[in-house]
C-alpha atoms as a PDB file:
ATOM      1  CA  UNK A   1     122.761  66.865  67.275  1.00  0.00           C
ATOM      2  CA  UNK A   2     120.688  69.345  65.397  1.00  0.00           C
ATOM      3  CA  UNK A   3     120.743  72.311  67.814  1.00  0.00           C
ATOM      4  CA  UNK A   4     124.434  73.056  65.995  1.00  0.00           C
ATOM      5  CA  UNK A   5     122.489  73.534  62.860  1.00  0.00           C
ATOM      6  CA  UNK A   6     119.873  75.910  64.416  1.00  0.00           C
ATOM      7  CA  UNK A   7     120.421  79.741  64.023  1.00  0.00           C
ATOM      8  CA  UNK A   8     119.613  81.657  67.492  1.00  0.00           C
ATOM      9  CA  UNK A   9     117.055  84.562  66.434  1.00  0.00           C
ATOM     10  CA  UNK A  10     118.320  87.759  66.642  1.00  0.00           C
ATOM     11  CA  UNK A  11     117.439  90.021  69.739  1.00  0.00           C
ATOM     12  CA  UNK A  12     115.770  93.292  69.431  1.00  0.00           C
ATOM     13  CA  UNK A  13     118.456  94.938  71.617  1.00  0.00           C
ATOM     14  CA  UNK A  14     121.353  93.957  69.301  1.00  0.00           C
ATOM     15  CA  UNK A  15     118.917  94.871  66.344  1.00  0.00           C
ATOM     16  CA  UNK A  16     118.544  98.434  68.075  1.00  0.00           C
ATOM     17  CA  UNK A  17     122.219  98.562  68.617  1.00  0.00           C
ATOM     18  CA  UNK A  18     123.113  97.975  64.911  1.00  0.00           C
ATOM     19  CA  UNK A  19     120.287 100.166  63.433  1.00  0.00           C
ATOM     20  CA  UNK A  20     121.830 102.924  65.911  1.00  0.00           C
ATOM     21  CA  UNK A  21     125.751 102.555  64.384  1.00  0.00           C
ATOM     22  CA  UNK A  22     124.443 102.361  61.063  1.00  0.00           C
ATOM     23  CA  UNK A  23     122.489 105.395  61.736  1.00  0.00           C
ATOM     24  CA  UNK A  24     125.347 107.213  63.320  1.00  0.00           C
ATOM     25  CA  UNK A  25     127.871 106.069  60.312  1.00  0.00           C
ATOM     26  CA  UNK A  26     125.366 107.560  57.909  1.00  0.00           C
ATOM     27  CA  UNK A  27     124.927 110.809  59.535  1.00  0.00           C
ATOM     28  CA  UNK A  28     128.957 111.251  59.831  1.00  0.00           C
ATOM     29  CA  UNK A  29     129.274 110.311  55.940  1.00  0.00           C
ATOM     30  CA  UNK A  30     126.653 113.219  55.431  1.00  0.00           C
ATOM     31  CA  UNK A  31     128.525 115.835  57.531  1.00  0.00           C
ATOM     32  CA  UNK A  32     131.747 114.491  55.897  1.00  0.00           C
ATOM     33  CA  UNK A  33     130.551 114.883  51.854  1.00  0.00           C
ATOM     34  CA  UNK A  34     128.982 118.700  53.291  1.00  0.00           C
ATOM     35  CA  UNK A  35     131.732 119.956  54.825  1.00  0.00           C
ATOM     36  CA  UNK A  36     133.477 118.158  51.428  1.00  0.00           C
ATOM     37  CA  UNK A  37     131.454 120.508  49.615  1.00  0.00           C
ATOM     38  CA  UNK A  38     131.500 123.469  51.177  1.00  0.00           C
ATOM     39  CA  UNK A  39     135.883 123.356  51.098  1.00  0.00           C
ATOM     40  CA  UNK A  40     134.963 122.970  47.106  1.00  0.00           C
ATOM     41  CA  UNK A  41     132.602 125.342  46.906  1.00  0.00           C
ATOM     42  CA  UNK A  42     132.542 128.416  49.585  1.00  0.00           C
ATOM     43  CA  UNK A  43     129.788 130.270  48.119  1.00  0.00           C
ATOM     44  CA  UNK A  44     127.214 127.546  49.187  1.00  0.00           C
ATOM     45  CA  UNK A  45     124.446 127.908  51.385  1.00  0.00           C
ATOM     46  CA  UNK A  46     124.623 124.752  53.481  1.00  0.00           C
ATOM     47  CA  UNK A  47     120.647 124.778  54.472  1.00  0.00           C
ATOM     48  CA  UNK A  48     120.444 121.318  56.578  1.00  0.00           C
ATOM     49  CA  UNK A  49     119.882 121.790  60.179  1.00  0.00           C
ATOM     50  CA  UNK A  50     120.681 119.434  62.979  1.00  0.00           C
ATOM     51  CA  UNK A  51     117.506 117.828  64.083  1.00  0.00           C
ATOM     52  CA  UNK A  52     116.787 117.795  67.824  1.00  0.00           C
ATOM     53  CA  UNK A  53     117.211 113.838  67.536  1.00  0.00           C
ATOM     54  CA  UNK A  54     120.935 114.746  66.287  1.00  0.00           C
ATOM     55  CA  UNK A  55     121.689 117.437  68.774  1.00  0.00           C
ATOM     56  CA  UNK A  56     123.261 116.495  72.459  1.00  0.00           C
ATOM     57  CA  UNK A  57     120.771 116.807  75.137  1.00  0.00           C
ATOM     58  CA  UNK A  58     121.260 119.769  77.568  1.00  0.00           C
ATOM     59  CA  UNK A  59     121.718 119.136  81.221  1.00  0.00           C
ATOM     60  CA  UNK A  60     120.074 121.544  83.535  1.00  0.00           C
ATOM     61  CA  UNK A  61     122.365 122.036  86.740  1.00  0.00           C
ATOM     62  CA  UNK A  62     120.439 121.237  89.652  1.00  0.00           C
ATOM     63  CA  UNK A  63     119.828 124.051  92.410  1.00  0.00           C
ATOM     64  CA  UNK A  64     120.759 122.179  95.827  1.00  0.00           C
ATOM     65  CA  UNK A  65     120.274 124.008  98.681  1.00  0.00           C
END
């Protein structure tokens, strides 16, 4: 049988998913070798902001009445 031999094609969810761990892993390694630097250095300026894309979204409470 040949279908054992046959890779299934990646889906674009899983894709999504792995792009969106890698992304997260990189952004922790980033706030990990900044806050690395600023224990070794406390005179720097750290200058990157969070991004609104990094940022949690707010949640309005809703007015029921």
């Amino acid at each position: 049988m040949s279908s054992k031999s046959n890779k299934r094609q990646q889906t674009m969810a899983k894709r999504n998913r792995e792009h969106a761990v890698e992304e997260k892993r990189r952004l922790k390694r980033e706030k990990k070798q900044a806050a690395a630097a600023a224990r070794n250095d406390p005179d720097a300026v750290i200058t990157e902001q969070a991004t609104p894309e990094e940022t949690e979204p707010t949640v309005e409470p809703i007015d029921v009445r």
